[in-house]
Every structure is written in C-alpha cells, then in structure tokens.
Protein backbone atom coordinates (compact mmCIF):
# COMPACT_ATOMS: atom_id res chain seq x y z
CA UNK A 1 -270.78 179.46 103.24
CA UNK A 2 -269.44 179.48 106.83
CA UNK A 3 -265.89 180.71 107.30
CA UNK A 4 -264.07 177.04 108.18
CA UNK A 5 -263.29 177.29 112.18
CA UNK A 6 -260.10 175.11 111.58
CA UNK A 7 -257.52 175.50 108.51
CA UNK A 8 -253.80 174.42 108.12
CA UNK A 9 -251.29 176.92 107.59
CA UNK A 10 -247.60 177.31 106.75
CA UNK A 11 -247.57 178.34 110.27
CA UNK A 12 -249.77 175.51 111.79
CA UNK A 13 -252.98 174.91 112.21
CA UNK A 14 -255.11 178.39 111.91
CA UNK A 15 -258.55 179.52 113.61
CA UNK A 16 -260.02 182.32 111.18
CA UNK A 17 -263.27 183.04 113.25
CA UNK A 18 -260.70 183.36 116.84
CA UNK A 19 -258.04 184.59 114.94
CA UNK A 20 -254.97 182.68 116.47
CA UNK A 21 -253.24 179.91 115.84
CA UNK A 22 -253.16 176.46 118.02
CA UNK A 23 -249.49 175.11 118.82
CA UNK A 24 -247.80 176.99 115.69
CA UNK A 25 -244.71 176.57 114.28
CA UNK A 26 -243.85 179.98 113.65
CA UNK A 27 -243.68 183.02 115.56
CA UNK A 28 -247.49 184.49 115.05
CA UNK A 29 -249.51 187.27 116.84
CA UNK A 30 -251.97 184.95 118.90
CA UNK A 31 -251.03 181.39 119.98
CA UNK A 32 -253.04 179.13 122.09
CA UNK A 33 -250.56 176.36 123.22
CA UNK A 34 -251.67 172.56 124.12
CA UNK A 35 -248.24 171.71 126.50
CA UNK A 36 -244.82 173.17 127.16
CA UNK A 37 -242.53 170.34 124.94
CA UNK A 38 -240.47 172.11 122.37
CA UNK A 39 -242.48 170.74 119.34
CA UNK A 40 -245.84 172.70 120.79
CA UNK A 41 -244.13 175.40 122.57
CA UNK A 42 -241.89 177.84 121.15
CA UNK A 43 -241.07 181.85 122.24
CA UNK A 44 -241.38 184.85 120.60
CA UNK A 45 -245.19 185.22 120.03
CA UNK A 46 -247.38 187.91 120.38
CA UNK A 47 -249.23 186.83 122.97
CA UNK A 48 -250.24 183.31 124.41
CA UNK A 49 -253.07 181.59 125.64
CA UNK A 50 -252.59 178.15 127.90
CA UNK A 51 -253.35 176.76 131.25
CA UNK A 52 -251.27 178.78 134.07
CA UNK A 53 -248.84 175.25 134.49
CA UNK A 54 -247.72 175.40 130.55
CA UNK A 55 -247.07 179.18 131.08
CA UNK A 56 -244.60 178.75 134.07
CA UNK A 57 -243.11 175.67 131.91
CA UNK A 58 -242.42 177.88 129.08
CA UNK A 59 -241.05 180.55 131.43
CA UNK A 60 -238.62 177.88 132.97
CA UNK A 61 -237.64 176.76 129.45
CA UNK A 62 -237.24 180.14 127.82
CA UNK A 63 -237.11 182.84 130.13
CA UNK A 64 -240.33 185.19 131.79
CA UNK A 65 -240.08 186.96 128.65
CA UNK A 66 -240.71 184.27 126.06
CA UNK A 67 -244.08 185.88 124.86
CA UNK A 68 -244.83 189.74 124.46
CA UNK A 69 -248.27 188.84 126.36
CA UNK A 70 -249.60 185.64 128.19
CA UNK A 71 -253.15 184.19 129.36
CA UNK A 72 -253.52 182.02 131.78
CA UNK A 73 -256.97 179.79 131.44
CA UNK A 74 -258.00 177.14 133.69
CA UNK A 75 -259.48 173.96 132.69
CA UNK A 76 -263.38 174.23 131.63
CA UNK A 77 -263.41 177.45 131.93
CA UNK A 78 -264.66 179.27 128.69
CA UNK A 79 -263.21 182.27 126.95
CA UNK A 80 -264.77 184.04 123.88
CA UNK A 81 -262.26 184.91 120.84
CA UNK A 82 -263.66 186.49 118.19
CA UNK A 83 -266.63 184.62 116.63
CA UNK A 84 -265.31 181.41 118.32
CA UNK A 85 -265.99 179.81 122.08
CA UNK A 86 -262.51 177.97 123.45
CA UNK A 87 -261.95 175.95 126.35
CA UNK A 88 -259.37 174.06 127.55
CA UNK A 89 -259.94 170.30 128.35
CA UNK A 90 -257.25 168.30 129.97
CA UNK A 91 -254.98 165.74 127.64
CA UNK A 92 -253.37 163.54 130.14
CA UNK A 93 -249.81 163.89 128.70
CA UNK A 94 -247.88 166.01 131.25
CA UNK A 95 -248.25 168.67 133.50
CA UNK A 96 -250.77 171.74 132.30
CA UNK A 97 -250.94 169.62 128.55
CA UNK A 98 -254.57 170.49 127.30
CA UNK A 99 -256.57 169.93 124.35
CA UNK A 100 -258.53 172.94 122.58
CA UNK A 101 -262.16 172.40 122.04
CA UNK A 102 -263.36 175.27 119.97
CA UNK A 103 -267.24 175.63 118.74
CA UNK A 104 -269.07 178.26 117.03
CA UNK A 105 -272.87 177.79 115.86
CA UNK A 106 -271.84 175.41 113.10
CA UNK A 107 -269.25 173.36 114.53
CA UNK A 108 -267.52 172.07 117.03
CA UNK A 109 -263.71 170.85 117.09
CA UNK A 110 -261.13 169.20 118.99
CA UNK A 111 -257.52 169.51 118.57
CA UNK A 112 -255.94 167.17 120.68
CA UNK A 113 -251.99 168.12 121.13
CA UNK A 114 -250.32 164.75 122.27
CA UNK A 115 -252.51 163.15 124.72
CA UNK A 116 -252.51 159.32 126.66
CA UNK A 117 -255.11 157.60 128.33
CA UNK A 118 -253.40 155.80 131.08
CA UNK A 119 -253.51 156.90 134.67
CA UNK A 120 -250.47 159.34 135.40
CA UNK A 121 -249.85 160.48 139.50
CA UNK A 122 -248.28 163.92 137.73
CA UNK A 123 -250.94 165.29 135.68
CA UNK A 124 -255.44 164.98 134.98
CA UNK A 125 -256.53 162.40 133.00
CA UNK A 126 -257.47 162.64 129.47
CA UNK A 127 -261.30 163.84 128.90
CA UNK A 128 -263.08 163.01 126.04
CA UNK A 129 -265.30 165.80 124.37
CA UNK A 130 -267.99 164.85 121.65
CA UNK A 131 -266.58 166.95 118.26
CA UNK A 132 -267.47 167.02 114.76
CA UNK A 133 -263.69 167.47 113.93
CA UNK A 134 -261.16 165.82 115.89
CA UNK A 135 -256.99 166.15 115.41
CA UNK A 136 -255.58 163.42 116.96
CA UNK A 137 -251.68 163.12 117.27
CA UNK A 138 -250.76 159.35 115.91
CA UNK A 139 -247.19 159.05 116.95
CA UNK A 140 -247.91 155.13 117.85
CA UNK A 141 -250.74 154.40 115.36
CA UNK A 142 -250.00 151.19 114.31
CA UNK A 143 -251.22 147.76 116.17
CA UNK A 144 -248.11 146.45 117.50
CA UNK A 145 -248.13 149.51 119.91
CA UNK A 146 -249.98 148.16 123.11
CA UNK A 147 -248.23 149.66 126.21
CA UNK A 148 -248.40 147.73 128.96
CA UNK A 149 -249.06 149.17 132.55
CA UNK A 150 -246.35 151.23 134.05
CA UNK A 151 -246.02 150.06 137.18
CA UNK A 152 -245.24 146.43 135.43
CA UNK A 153 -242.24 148.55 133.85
CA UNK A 154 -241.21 149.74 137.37
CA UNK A 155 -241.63 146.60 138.99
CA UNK A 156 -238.84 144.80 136.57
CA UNK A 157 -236.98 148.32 137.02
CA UNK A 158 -237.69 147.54 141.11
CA UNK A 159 -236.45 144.11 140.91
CA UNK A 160 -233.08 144.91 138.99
CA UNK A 161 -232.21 147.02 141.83
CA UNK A 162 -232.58 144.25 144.46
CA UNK A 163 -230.46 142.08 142.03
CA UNK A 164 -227.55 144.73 141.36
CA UNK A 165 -227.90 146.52 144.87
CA UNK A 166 -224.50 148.06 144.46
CA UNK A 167 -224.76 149.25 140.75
CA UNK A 168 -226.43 152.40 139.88
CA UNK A 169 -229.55 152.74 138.10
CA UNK A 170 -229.41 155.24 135.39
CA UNK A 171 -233.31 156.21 133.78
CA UNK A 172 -232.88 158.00 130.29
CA UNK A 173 -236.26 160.09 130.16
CA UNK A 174 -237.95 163.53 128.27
CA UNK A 175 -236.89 166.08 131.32
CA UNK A 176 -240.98 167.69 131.32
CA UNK A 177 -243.19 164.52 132.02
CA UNK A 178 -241.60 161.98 131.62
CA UNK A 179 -239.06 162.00 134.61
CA UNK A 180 -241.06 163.50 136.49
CA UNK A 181 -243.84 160.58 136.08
CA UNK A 182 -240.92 158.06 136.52
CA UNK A 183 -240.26 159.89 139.94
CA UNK A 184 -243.75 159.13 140.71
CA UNK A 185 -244.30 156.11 139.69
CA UNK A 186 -241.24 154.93 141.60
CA UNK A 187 -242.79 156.69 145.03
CA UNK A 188 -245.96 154.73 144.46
CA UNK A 189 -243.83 151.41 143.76
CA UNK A 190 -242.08 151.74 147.66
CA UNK A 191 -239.24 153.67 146.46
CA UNK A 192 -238.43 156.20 149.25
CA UNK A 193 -234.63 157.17 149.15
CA UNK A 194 -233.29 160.46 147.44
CA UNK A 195 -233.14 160.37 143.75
CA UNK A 196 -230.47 162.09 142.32
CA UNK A 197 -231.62 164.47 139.17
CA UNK A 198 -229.52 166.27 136.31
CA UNK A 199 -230.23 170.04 136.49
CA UNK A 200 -232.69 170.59 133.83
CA UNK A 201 -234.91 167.90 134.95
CA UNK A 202 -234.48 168.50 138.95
CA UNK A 203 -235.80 172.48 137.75
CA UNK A 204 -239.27 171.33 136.57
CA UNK A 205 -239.36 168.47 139.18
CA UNK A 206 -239.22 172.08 141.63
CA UNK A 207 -242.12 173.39 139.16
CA UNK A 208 -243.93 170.40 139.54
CA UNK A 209 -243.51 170.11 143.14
CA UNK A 210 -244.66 174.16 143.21
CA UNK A 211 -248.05 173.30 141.64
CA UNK A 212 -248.68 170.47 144.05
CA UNK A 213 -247.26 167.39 142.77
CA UNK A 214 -245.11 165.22 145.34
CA UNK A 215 -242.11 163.70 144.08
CA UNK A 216 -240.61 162.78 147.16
CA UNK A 217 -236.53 163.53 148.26
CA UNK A 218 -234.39 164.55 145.07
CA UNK A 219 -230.73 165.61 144.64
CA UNK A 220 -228.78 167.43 142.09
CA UNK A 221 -226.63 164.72 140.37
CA UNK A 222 -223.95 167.13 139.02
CA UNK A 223 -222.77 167.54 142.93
CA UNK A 224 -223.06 163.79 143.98
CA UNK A 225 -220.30 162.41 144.16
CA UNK A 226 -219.81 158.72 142.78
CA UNK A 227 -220.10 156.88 145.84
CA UNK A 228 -223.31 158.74 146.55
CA UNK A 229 -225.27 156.80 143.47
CA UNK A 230 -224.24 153.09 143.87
CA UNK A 231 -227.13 151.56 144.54
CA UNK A 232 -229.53 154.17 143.98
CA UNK A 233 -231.64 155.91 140.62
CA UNK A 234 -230.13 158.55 138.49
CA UNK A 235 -232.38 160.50 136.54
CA UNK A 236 -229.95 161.81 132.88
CA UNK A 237 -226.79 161.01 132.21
CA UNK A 238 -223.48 161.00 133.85
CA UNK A 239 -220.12 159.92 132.71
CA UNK A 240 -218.48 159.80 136.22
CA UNK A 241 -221.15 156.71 137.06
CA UNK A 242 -219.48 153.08 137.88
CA UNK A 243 -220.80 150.26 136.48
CA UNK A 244 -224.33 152.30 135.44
CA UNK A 245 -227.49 150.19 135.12
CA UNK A 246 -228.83 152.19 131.87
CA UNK A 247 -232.79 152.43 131.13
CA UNK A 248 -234.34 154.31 128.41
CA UNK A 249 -237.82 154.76 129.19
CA UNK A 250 -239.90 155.05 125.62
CA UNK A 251 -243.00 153.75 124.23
CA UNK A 252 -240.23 152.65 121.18
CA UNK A 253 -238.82 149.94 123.11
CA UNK A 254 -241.97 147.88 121.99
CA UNK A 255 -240.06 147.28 118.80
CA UNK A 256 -237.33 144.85 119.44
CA UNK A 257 -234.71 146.66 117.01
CA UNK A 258 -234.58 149.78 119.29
CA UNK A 259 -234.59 148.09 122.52
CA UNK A 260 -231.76 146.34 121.73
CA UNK A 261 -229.85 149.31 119.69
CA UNK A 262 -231.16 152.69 121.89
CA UNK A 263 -232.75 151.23 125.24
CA UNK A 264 -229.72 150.51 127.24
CA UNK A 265 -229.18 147.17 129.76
CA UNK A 266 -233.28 147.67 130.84
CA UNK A 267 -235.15 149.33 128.17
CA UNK A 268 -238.88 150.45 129.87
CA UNK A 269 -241.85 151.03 127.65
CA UNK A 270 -243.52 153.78 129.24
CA UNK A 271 -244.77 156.07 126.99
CA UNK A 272 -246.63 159.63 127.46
CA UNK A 273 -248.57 158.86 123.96
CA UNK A 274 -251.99 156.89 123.07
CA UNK A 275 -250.91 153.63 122.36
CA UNK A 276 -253.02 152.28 119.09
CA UNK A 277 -256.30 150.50 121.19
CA UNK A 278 -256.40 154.03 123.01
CA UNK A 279 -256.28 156.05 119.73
CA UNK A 280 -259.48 153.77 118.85
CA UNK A 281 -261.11 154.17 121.99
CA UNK A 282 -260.44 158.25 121.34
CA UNK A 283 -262.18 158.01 118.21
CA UNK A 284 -264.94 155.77 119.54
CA UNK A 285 -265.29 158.46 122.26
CA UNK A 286 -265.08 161.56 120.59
CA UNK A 287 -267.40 160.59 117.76
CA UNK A 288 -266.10 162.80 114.71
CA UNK A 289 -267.36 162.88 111.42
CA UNK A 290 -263.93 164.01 110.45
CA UNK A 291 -260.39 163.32 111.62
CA UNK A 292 -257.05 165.04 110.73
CA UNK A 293 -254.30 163.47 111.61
CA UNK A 294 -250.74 165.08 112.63
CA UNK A 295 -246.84 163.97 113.16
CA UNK A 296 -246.95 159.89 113.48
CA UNK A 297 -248.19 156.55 111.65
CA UNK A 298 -251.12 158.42 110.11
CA UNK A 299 -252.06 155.44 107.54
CA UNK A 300 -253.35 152.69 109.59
CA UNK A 301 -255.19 155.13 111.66
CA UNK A 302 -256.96 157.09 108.64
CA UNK A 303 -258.02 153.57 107.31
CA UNK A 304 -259.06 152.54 110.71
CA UNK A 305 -261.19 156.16 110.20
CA UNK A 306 -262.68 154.99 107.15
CA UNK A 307 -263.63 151.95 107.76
CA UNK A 308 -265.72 153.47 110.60
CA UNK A 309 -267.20 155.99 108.19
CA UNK A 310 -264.62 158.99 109.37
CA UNK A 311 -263.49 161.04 106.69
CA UNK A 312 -260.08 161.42 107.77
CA UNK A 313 -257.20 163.03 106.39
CA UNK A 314 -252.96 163.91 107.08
CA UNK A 315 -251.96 167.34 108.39
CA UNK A 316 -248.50 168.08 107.51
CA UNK A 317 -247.79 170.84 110.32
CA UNK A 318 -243.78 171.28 110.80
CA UNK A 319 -243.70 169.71 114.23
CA UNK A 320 -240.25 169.69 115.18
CA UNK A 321 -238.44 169.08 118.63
CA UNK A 322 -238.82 166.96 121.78
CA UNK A 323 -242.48 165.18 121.78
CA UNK A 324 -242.31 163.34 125.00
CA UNK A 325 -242.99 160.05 124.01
C-alpha cells in the first residue's frame, strides 16, 4: 500500500513522503506555510518553506529570526522533497498567500490555505489546479454568504464621505490584506488624499509597497493630530477621533445580527474568503474525488460534496488566531 501523501496530525496536517508539515500548529522541524496571518504562520520552526512575500511578512511580524532556516519559492516553480513534488500556486487571499499542490506517482493534492476568488489590486488571483484531494478552508460555507463586489462596498463608503465631509471615516480591517486591499480599492474608487494608518498596519502597507504594490500617500495616525483626520479615512482605531464615522470591513456583516452589534455606523462586507457560490465553483474546478474540509461551516459544504459524488470529510487542525476574513 502507498504511504498516504497527506495525514492529519496533532500538529496539523502532515506530508510523510516530503516529510514536513503544511501551515502547522506547533513548532515542527519542516513547515511549508500557505500566508503570513497568525492562524497559518507561527515562529520557532526548524526551517520554512513559502513564497519570498510570506517570508518578509513573517519577519515583520516576528522578527528576522522567527525560523532557524527559511526557503524562499516562487510561484510554479517546482521543488523536490523527499519522495514528493511541491509547488506553490497562488490563493488570491493576500499578499505572497499560496496554496500547496503536492503529487507523487499516485496522487496528487491540493491544500488550499484560505483563498477568494474575487479580483484583489494587492495580490494574484486564485488558480485552480486539477487534484484528487483538495482541502478547502470553509469559513463562509453556508448559502446566505454571497459577497457582493467591493467596489459597491466602497462606493456607499465613497458616498458617506461626501455626505459627512467634516466627520472622519474610521475603517476597522485585518492589518495584512485586508487594509491594505481597502487602501487599494479606495485609489481605484478616485480616492487620492493621504490616508492616515495605525503603526502596525502602515509597516506592511511599507512591505507591500516594497514588493511593488501602490497604495498611494499614507500617514502614521498616532502623530496626526485631530484636526488632521476630519474629513478624511483612518485606517485602526483612535480614541482622540471627533465625531468618527466607524466601518468594520468583514464578510460577517452579511448577517444582520453582527452588522448591527460589531460593524459600526457603515458596516462593509468585504471579505478576503470564498464566499459559498465560489467554494462551489472551487470544487467544480478542482475536480476532487475527495475533500477535507478545515476551520468554518464544514456541513453544508461536505453535503454539497456528496451530493456531487465527493467523499468529503472535517479536519479538526487547531487553527487559532487572526484569519483575515
């Protein structure tokens, strides 16, 4: 019998033919790492393997020495662990995020990370890959999540500032992707005046700026002062703000109860995750004969899997931490 090329682990999920883990949860020798959010991405392993952007996020996160070794692997290009083949294939969820496809002469597999489907100014789309086993992330599998475009979000954002032109506009997002993408989207929308940034975001908006990505003028927020932001967009909190415009920008403000309870005076759905017709289109494009299914609304999605003939089961991995969504 072949020795399986994917198994779950106390520590995650576990390649025995490459002999490393993908995304683990637990400090381990070899780690190949889909994207630098804290529920993927954690320090103190041997050595790790992901694309060179997701390597200089980790370093800004946890310091140059988070890993006792690192490899840096670009996009399509193939690499040779063990008894396994790996490349990296992008995921379309923020900057450097991957997924691993790894194939041997017996199988071929997919593991996703978090991935969306949409069209994002700050990072490569999302590239389906035929596999026989695909793990797929599921954090909005259920039908009521259909996200609708982002620049409709930003247009209603762009028309509250013409409304309130002397309030500021504060935007609650994930500092790695998501404010950055806001940024973006906001450039593409007209916006062209500084936009003041809290520190930890304003350090990867540098990293993202350093691998190419234009985000336009920014500004630290913790030396504006007060008068500086009336009128204009704040990206994280600040309790010196007058009369703040607040938007949380989440693929959970689709449900009602947290828009009105968590999204502030403007909640945004913009979400960095497949929304549920995209999780179907993923399945429909990657073709697996078998699905696992990790940290979400696995249930509606594994019986969407059956019904298609997918044997598909739930992965119960430890994920932990900031996800982006």
């Amino acid at each position: 019998m072949p020795t399986p090329l994917l198994v779950p682990t106390p520590a995650g999920l576990y390649c025995p033919p490459g002999d490393f883990h993908i995304d683990p949860t637990r400090r381990v020798p070899r780690a190949v790492i889909t994207h630098g959010h804290s529920d993927h991405a954690r320090k103190g392993h041997g050595a790790v393997l992901a694309t060179a952007e997701t390597l200089a996020v980790m370093a800004v996160r946890y310091g140059a020495n988070f890993a006792g070794a690192r490899q840096a692997l670009r996009y399509g290009q193939r690499l040779t662990l063990g008894d396994v083949n790996l490349r990296l294939v992008p995921a379309g969820h923020v900057l450097g995020s991957a997924q691993v496809l790894i194939e041997n002469a017996d199988m071929r597999a997919v593991v996703s990370g978090d991935y969306k489907r949409r069209a994002d100014p700050t990072c490569p789309a999302f590239e389906p890959v035929a596999a026989d086993l695909f793990v797929t992330e599921a954090t909005f599998a259920m039908p009521i999540f259909v996200h609708p475009p982002a620049e409709t979000e930003i247009a209603r954002l762009m028309r509250s500032l013409a409304l309130f032109p002397q309030r500021p506009h504060v935007l609650v997002a994930y500092s790695l992707g998501k404010a950055q993408r806001l940024i973006a989207l906001l450039r593409a929308a007209g916006y062209d005046r500084p936009i003041h940034v809290a520190a930890a975001p304003l350090e990867l908006c540098t990293l993202y700026e350093h691998f190419g990505i234009r985000l336009g003028p920014l500004l630290p927020l913790e030396s504006a002062h007060p008068s500086d932001l009336a009128g204009g967009i704040v990206i994280g909190r600040n309790e010196c703000l007058r009369d703040p415009v607040v938007s949380f920008a989440s693929g959970w403000m689709r449900l009602r109860a947290n828009a009105k309870s968590q999204g502030g005076d403007l909640p945004l759905i913009i979400s960095d995750h497949a929304d549920w017709p995209e999780l179907l289109q993923s399945l429909d494009d990657v073709g697996p004969r078998e699905l696992w299914i990790t940290h979400g609304r696995e249930d509606a999605l594994a019986h969407h899997a059956g019904r298609r003939g997918i044997a598909a089961k739930s992965l119960e991995l430890g994920f932990a931490g900031e996800s982006g969504e």
